[in-house]
Protein backbone atom coordinates (compact mmCIF):
# COMPACT_ATOMS: atom_id res chain seq x y z
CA UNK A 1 174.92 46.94 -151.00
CA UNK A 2 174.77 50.14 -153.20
CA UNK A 3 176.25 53.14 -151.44
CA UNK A 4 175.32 56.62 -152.20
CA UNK A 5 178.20 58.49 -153.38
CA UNK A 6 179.17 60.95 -150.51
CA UNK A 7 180.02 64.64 -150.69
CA UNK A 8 182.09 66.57 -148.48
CA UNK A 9 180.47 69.89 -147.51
CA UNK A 10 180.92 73.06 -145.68
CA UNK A 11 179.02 75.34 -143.79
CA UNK A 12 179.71 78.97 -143.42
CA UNK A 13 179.97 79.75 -139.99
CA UNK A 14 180.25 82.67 -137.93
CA UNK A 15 184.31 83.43 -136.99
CA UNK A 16 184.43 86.01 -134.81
CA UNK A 17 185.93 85.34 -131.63
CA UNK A 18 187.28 87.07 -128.75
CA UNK A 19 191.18 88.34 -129.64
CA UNK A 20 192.17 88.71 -125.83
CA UNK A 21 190.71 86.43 -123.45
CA UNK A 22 192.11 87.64 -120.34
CA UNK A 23 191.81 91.64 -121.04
CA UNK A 24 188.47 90.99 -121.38
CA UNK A 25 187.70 88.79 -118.61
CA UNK A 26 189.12 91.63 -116.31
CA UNK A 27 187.03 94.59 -118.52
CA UNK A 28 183.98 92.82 -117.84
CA UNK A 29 184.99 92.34 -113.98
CA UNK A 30 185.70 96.20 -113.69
CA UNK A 31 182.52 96.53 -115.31
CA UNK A 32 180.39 95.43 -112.56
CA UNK A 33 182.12 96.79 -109.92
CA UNK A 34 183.41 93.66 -108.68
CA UNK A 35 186.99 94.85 -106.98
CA UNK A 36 185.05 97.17 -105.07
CA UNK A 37 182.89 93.73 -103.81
CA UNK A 38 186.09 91.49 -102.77
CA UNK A 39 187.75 92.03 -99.32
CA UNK A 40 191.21 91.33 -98.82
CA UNK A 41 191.81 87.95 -97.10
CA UNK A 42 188.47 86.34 -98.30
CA UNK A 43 188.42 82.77 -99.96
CA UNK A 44 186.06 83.02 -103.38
CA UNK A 45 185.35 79.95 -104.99
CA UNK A 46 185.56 79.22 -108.49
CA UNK A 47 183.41 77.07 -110.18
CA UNK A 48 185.02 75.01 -113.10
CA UNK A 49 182.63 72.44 -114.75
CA UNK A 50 182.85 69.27 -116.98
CA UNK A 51 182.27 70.74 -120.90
CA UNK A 52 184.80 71.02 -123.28
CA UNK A 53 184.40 74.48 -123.29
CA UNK A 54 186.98 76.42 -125.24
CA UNK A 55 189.54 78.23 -123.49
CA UNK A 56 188.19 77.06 -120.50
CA UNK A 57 191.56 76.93 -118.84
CA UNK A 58 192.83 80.13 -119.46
CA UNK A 59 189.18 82.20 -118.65
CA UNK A 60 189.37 79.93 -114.92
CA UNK A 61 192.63 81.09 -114.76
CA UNK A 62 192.05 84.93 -115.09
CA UNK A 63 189.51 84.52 -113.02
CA UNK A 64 191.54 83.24 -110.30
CA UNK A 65 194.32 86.25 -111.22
CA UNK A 66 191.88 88.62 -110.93
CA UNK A 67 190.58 87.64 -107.21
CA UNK A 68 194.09 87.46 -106.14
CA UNK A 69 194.73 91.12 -107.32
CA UNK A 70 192.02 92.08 -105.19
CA UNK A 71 193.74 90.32 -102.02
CA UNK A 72 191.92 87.44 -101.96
CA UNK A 73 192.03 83.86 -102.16
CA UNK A 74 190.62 82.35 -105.18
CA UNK A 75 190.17 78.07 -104.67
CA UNK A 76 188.41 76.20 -107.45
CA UNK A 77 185.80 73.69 -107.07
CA UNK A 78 184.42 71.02 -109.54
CA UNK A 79 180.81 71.82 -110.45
CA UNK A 80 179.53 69.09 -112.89
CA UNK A 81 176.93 67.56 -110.66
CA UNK A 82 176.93 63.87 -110.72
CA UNK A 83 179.69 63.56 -113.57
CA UNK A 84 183.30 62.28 -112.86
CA UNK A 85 181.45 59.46 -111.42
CA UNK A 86 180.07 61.08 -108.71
CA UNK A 87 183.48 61.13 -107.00
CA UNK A 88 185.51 63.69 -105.51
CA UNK A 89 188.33 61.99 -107.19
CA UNK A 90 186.62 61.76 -110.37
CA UNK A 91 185.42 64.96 -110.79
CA UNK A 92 189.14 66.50 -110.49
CA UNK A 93 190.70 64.01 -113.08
CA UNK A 94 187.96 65.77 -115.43
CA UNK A 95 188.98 69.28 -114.83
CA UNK A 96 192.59 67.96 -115.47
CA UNK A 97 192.02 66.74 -119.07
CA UNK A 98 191.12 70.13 -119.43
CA UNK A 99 193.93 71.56 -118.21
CA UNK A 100 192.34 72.94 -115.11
CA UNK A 101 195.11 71.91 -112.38
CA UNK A 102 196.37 73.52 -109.16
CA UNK A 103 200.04 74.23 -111.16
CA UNK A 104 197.95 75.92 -114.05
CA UNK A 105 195.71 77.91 -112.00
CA UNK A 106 198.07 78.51 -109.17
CA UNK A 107 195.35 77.63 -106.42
CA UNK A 108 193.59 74.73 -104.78
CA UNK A 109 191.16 72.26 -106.26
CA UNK A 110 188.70 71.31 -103.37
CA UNK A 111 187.04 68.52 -104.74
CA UNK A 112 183.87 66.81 -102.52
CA UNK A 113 180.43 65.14 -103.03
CA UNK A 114 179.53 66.86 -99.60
CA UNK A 115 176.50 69.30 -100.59
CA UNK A 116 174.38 71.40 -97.81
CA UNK A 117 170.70 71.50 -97.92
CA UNK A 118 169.99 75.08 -98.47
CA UNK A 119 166.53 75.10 -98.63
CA UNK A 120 163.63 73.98 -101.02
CA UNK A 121 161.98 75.96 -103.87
CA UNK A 122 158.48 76.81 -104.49
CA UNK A 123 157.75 73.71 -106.31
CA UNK A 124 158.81 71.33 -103.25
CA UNK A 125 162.87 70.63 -105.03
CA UNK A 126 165.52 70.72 -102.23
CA UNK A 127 168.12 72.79 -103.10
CA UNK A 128 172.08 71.86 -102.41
CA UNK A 129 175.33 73.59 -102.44
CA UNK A 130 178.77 71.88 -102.27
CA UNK A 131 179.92 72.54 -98.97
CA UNK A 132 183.43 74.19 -99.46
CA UNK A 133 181.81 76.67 -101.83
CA UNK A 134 178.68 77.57 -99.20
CA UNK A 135 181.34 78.50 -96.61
CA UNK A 136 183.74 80.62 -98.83
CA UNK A 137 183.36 84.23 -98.57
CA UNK A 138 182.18 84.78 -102.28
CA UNK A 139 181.33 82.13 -105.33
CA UNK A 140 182.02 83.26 -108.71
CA UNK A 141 179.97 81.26 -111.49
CA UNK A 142 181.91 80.44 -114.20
CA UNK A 143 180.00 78.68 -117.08
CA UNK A 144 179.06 78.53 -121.15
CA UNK A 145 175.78 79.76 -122.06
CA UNK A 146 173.88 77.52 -124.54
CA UNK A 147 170.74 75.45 -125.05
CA UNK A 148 170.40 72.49 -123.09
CA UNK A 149 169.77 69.25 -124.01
CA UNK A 150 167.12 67.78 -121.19
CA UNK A 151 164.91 70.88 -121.50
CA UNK A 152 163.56 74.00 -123.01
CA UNK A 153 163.15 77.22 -120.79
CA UNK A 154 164.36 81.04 -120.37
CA UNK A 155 167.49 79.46 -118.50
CA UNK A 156 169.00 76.67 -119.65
CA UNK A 157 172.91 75.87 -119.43
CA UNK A 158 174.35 78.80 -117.94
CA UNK A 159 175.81 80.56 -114.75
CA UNK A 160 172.30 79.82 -113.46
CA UNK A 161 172.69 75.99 -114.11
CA UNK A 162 175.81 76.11 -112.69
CA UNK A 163 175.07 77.05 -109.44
CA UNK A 164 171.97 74.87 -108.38
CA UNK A 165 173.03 71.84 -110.64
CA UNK A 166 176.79 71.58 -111.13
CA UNK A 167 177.45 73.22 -107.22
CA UNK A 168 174.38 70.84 -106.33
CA UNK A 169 176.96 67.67 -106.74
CA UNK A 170 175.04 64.22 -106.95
CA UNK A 171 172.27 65.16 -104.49
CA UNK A 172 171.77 68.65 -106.60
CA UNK A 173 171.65 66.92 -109.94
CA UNK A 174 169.28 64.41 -108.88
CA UNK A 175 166.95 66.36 -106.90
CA UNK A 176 166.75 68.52 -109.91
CA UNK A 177 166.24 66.22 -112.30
CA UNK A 178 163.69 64.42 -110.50
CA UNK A 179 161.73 67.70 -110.65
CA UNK A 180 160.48 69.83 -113.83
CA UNK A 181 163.95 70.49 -114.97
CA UNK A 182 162.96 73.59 -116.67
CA UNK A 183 160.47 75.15 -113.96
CA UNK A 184 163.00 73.98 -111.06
CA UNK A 185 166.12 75.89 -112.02
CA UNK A 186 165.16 79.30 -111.88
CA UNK A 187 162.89 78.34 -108.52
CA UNK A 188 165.66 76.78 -107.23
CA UNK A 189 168.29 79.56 -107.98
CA UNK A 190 165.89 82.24 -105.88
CA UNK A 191 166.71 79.98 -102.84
CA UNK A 192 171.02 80.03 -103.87
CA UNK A 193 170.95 83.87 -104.10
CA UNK A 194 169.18 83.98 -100.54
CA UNK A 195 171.39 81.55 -98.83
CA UNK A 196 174.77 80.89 -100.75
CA UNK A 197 177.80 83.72 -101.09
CA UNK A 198 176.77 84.27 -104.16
CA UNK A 199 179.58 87.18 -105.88
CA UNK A 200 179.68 87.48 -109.54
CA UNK A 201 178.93 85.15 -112.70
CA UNK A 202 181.18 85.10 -115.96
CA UNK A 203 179.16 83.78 -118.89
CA UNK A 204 180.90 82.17 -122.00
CA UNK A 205 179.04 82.26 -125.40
CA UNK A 206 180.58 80.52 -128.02
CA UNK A 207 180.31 80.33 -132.00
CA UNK A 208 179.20 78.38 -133.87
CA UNK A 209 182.68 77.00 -134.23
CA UNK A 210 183.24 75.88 -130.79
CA UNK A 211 185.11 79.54 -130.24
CA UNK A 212 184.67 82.24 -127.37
CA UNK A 213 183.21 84.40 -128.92
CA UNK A 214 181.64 86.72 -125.82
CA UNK A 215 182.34 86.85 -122.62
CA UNK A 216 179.69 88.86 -119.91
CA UNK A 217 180.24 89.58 -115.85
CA UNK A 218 176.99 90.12 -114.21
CA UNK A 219 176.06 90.18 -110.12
CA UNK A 220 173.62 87.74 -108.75
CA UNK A 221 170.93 89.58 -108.73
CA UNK A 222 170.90 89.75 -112.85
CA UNK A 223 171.97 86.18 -112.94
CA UNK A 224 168.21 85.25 -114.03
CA UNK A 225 167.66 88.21 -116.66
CA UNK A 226 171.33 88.21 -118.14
CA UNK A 227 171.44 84.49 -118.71
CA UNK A 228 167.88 84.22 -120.47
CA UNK A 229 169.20 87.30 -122.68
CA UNK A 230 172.50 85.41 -123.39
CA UNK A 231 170.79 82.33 -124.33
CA UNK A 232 169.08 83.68 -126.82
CA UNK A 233 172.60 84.91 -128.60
CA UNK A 234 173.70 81.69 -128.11
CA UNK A 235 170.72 79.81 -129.86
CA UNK A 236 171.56 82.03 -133.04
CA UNK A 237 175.15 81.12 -132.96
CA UNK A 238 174.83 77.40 -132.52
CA UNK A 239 175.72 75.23 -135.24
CA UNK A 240 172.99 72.77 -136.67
CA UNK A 241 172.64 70.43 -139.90
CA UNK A 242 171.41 72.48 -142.59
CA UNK A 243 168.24 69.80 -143.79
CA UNK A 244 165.27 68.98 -141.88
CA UNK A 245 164.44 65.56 -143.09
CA UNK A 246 167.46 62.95 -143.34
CA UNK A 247 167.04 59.41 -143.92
CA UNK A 248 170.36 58.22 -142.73
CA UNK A 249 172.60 59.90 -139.61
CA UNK A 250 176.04 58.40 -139.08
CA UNK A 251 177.73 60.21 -135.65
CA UNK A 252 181.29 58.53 -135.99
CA UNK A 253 181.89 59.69 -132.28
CA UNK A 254 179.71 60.00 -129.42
CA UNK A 255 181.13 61.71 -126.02
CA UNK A 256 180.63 63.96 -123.10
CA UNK A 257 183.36 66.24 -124.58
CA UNK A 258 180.62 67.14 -127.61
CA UNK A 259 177.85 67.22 -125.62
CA UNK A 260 176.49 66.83 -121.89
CA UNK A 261 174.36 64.17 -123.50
CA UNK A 262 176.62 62.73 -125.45
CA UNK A 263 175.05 63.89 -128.78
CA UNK A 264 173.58 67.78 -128.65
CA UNK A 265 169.86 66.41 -128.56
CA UNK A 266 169.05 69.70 -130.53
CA UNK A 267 171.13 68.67 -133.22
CA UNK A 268 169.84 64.89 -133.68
CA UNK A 269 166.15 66.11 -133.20
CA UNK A 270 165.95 63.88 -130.19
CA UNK A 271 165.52 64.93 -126.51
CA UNK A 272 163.09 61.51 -125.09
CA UNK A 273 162.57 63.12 -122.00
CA UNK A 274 159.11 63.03 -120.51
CA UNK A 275 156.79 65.78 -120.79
CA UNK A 276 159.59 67.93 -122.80
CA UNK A 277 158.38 68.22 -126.70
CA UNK A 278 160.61 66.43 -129.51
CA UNK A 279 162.42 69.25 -131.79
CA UNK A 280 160.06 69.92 -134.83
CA UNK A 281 163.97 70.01 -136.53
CA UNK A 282 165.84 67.89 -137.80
CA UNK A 283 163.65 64.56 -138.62
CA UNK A 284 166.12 61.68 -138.72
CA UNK A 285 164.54 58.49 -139.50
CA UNK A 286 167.62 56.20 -138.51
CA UNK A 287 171.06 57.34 -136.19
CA UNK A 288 173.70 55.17 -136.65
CA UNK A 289 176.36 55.90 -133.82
CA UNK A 290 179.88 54.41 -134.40
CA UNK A 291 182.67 55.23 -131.55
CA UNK A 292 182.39 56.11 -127.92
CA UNK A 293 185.39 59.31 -127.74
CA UNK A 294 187.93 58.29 -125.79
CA UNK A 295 187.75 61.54 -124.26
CA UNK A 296 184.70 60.58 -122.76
CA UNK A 297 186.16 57.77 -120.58
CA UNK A 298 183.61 55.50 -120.64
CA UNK A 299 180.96 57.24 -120.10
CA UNK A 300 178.38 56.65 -122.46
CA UNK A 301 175.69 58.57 -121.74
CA UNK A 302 173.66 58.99 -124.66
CA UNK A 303 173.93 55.85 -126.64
CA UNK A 304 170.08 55.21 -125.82
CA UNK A 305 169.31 58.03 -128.74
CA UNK A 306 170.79 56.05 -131.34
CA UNK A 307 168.69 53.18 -133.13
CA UNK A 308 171.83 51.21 -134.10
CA UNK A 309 175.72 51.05 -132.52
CA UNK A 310 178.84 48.44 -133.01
CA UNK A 311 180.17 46.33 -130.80
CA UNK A 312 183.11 48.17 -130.21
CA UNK A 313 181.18 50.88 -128.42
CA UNK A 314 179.71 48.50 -126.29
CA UNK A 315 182.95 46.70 -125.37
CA UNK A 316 184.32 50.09 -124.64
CA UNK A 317 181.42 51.47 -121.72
CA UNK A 318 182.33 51.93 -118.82
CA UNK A 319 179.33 50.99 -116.80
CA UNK A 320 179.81 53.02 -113.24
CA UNK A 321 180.78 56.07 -114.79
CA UNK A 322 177.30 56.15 -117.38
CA UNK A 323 175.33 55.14 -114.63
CA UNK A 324 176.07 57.28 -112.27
CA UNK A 325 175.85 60.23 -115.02
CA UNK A 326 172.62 58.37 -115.81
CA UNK A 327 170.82 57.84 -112.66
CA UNK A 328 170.48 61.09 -111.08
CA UNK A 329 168.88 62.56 -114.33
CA UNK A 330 166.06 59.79 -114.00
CA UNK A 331 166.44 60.38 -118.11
CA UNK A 332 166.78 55.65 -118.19
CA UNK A 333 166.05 55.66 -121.87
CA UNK A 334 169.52 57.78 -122.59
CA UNK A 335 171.39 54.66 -121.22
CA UNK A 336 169.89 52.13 -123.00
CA UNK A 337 171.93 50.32 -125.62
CA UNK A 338 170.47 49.93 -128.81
CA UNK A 339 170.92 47.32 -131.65
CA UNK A 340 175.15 46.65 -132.19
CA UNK A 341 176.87 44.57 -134.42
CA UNK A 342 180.39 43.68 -135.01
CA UNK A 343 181.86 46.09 -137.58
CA UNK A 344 181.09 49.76 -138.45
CA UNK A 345 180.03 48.02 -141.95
CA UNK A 346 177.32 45.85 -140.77
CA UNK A 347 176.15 48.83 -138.62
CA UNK A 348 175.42 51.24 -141.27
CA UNK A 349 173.79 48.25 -143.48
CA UNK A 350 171.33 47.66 -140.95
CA UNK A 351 170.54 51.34 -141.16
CA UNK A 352 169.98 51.07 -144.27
CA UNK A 353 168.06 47.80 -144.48
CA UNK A 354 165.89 49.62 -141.78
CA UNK A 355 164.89 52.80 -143.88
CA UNK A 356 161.55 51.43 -145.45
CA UNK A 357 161.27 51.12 -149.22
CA UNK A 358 163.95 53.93 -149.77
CA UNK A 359 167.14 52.50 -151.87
CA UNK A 360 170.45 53.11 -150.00
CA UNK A 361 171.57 55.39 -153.29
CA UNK A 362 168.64 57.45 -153.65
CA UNK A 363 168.90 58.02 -149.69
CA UNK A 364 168.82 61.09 -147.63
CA UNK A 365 172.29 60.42 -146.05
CA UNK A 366 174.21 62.66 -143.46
CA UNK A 367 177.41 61.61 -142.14
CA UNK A 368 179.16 63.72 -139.11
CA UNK A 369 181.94 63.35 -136.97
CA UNK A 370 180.04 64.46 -133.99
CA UNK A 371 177.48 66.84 -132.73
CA UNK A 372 179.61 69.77 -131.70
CA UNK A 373 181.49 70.24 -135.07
CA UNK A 374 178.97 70.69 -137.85
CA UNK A 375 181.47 73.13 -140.01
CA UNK A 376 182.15 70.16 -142.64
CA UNK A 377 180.30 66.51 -142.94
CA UNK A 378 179.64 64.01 -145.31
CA UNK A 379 176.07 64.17 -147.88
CA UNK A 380 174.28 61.97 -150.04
CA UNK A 381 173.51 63.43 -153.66
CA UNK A 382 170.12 63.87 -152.74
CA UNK A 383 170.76 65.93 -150.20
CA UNK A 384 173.45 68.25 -151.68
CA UNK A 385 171.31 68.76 -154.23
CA UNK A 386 168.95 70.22 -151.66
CA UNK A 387 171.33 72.39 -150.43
CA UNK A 388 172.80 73.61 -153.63
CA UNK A 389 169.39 75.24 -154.36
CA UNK A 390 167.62 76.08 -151.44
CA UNK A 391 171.02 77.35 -149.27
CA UNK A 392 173.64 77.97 -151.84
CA UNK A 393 175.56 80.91 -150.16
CA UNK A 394 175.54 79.05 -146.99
CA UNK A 395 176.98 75.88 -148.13
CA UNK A 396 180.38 75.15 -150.16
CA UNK A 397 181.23 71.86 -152.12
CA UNK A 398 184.70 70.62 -151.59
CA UNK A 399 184.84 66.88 -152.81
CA UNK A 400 183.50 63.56 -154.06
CA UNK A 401 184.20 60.70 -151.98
CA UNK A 402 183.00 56.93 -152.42
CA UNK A 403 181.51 55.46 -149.34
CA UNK A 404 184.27 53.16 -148.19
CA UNK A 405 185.01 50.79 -145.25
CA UNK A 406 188.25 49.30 -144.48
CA UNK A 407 189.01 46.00 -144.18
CA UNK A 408 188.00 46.15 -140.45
CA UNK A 409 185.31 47.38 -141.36
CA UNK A 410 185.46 50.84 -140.13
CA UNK A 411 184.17 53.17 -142.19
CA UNK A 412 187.18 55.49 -143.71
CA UNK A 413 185.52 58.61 -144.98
């Protein structure tokens, strides 16, 4: 087969970022008043979630410092829904890859599936809270604002989010999923603020090169306003693939640490969720995805986006942990695996077998190493040409590669 010849690109991204994470984490605490809110002796919880979120570690960690300095007792608890395999156990192993441990943050992890029925919103969706955070004195929401990849509203991934899906554990996740996704979170939140201990939120925007890059306290009674402002910053600073129409996407890796879904579905132009309309941007004709992270242990939620995979990923799924990320989002189609074949190689000639009467040289080819990082990937002439004209002091060339597999058959570019 005739390869295109590949060029290596870059996009110019925003680079600010925050200087001092934890100065700023206490500014924005003093702020809203919040010292003035916390009684010495209380127990606040601390909600730590499952994205790779940048500095993650470190803004958990002021957190904590700063409800200490007010004489209380900080305790964090996993809020990721139905990830870590729905297991108590499970769900702390994630926050330690991140570095989110009782030695690091000098506090207790309370890790359980146990949730309490709070209530049920408007629309009929019971609402749940994990139970060691419903009887703490105070709950500080901790989470990064950005879109979301099951749904398009005013609140999407945020401290909102946080609170009635990742503090919902299994039951939560489900019973929101099972509902309009986007309608159900805010409904669902009005019940939280009338029946959890709901203290503060901290809300994490990042650039577009996975960065903090803002960082905004706010009391639960501006958790719905402030988070559909934030949002909004965030959908400007997100990163995306600078052509609309590509013939040919490679992901090499697919994981939960790029994306909740695996692969951003705003990125890929792919949500298949029912009753939630496909991105109008980008319009891939084939996705070819290569490697599961290893980062994502096993979990391959996702996969079911892609049109082609290798065996490798297959061989390397871990079957309870994707289904029981799977399941409670009632989103089957994510899980399903798609065409796979035995070598990277054979993969991404299938794609290209698969493209219609369009020659693999003349083709509209995008290579990426994942979702999250979109600051340099891998172009077809056709489409650099593209570029060059119609976004020339966005994009940079920096080299000419051949399109090259090793003798595996993994491709080494």
């Amino acid at each position: 087969m005739e390869y295109p010849l590949l060029y290596r690109v870059r996009q110019k991204l925003n680079q600010e970022r925050l200087a001092d994470i934890p100065a700023e984490v206490f500014s924005q605490f003093q702020a809203i008043g919040l010292a003035a809110k916390i009684k010495p002796g209380w127990e606040v919880a601390v909600t730590a979630g499952s994205r790779g979120i940048a500095n993650q570690a470190t803004i958990i960690r002021c957190v904590c410092d700063y409800v200490r300095q007010g004489g209380a007792r900080p305790f964090i608890v996993p809020s990721m829904g139905s990830h870590g395999g729905a297991s108590a156990e499970g769900q702390r192993q994630v926050l330690e890859k991140y570095g989110v441990t009782e030695e690091a943050m000098g506090c207790e992890i309370r890790s359980s599936m146990e949730a309490v029925l709070l209530g049920r919103a408007a629309n009929g969706a019971p609402v749940y809270m994990d139970a060691n955070a419903f009887k703490a004195d105070g709950i500080i929401s901790v989470n990064r604002v950005k879109p979301h990849t099951d749904l398009i509203g005013k609140n999407e991934s945020g401290v909102v989010k946080m609170i009635v899906v990742g503090l919902g554990k299994e039951k939560g996740a489900t019973a929101m999923h099972g509902f309009n996704l986007g309608e159900t979170i805010p409904l669902a939140f009005t019940v939280a603020l009338a029946k959890g201990p709901l203290l503060a939120g901290l809300a994490i925007v990042e650039n577009a090169r996975d960065e903090t890059w803002l960082l905004k306290a706010m009391l639960p009674e501006d958790f719905l306003e402030e988070d559909a402002r934030l949002l909004e910053l965030a959908y400007r600073q997100a990163s995306q693939l600078p052509c609309d129409d590509i013939d040919l996407l490679v992901v090499k890796e697919l994981g939960k640490a790029y994306s909740g879904t695996g692969m951003d579905t705003k990125v890929i132009g792919r949500i298949r969720v029912p009753g939630i309309p496909e991105p109008q941007r980008p319009r891939v004709n084939k996705l070819v995805a290569l490697r599961l992270s290893s980062s994502s242990y096993g979990n391959a939620l996702g996969i079911g986006l892609a049109d082609i995979t290798t065996r490798g990923f297959v061989e390397s799924i871990d079957m309870r942990a994707t289904h029981s990320n799977i399941i409670p989002t009632t989103y089957l189609e994510r899980g399903k695996i798609p065409l796979y074949f035995d070598t990277e190689e054979e993969a991404v000639q299938v794609g290209y077998r698969t493209l219609g009467n369009i020659a693999p040289a003349a083709s509209r080819t995008v290579i990426i190493d994942n979702t999250l990082h979109l600051e340099e990937f891998l172009v077809s002439q056709t489409v650099l040409d593209e570029l060059l004209v119609e976004k020339p002091d966005r994009i940079s060339l920096e080299e000419r590669l051949e399109f090259r597999f090793d003798a595996a058959g993994r491709l080494a570019v």
